[in-house]
Protein backbone atom coordinates (compact mmCIF):
# COMPACT_ATOMS: atom_id res chain seq x y z
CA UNK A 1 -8.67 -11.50 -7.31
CA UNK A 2 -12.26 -11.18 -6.50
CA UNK A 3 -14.31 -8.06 -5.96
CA UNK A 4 -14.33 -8.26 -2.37
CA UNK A 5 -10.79 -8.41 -2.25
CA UNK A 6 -10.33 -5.01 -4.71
CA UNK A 7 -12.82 -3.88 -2.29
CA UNK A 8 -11.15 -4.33 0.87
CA UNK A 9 -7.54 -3.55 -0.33
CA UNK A 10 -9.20 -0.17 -2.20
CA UNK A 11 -10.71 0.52 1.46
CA UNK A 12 -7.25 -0.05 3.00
CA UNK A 13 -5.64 2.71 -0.02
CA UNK A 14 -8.64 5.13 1.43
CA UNK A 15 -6.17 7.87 3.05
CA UNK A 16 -3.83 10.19 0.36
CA UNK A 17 -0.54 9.25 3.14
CA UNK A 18 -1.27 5.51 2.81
CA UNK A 19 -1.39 5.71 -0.70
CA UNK A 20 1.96 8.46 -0.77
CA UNK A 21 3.33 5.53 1.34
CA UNK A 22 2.39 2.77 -1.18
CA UNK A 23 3.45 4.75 -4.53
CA UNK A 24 6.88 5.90 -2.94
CA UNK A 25 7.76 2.00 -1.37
CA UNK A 26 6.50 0.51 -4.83
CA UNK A 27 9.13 2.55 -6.49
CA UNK A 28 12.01 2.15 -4.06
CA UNK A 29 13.83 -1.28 -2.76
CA UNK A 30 13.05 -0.27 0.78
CA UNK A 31 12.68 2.62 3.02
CA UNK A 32 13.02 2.58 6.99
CA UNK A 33 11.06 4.52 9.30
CA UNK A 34 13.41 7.08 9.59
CA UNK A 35 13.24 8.03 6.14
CA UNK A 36 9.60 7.15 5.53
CA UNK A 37 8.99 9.74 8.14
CA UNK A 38 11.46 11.91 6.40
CA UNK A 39 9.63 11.71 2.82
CA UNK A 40 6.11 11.49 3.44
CA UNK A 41 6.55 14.47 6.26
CA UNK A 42 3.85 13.40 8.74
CA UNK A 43 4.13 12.66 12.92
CA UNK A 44 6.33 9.55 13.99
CA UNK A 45 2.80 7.97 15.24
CA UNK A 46 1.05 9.00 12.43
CA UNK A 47 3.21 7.23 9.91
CA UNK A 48 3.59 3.90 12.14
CA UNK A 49 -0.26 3.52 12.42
CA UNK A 50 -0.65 4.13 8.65
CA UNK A 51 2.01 1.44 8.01
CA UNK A 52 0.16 -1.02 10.12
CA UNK A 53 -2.89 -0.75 8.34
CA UNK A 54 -0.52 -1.35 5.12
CA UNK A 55 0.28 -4.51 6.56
CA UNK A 56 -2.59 -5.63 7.90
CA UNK A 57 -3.65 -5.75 4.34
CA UNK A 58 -0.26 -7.04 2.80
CA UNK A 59 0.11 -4.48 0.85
CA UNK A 60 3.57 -3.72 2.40
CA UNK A 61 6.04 -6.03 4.18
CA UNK A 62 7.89 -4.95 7.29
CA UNK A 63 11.36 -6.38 8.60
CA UNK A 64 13.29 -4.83 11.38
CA UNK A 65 11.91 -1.50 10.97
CA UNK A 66 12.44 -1.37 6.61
CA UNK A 67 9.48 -1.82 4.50
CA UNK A 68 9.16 -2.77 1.49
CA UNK A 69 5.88 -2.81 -1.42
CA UNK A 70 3.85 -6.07 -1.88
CA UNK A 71 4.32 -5.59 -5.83
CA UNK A 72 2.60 -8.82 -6.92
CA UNK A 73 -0.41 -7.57 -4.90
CA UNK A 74 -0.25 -4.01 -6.00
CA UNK A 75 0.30 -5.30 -9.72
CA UNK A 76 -2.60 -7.77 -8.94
CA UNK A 77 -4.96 -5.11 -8.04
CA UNK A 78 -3.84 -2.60 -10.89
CA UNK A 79 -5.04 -5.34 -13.05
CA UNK A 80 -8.32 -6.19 -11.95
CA UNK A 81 -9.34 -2.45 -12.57
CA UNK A 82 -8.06 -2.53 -15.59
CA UNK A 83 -9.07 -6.02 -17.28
CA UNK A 84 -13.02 -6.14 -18.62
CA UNK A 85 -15.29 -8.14 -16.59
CA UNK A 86 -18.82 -9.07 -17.05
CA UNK A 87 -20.09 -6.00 -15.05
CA UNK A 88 -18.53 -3.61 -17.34
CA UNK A 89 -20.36 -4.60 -20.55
């Protein structure tokens, strides 16, 4: 993963519901909408334009109205920030 990357998906993490949204699907199997809606307790609309933007940037995966966390990407990310790089020195 490059900088740019980290950058864009950080960008993407840069609302508290998207990233309610990311911790709650990275720790489940997979939610629907109905119960997405349920547990992160915002408007129908709200929620559906928040988990567009999630896939937009693959950091979720949608089918027929379940979602599910792009782990390997989230792990991905997680590890970037954490692994020393030239720039930190």
């Amino acid at each position: 993963m490059h900088k740019e990357e980290a950058g864009m998906l950080f960008e993407c993490l840069g609302n508290p519901n998207r990233v309610k949204i990311v911790k709650l699907l990275y720790h489940t199997s997979f939610l629907t909408l109905v119960e997405l809606e349920e547990r992160i307790g915002i408007s129908l609309l709200e929620l559906k334009t928040h988990l567009q933007k999630l896939t937009d940037c693959n950091l979720i995966f949608s089918n027929e109205n379940k979602y599910k966390c792009n782990k390997e990407l989230v792990d991905t990310l997680m590890n970037f920030i954490s692994t020393r790089c030239g720039c930190c020195s």
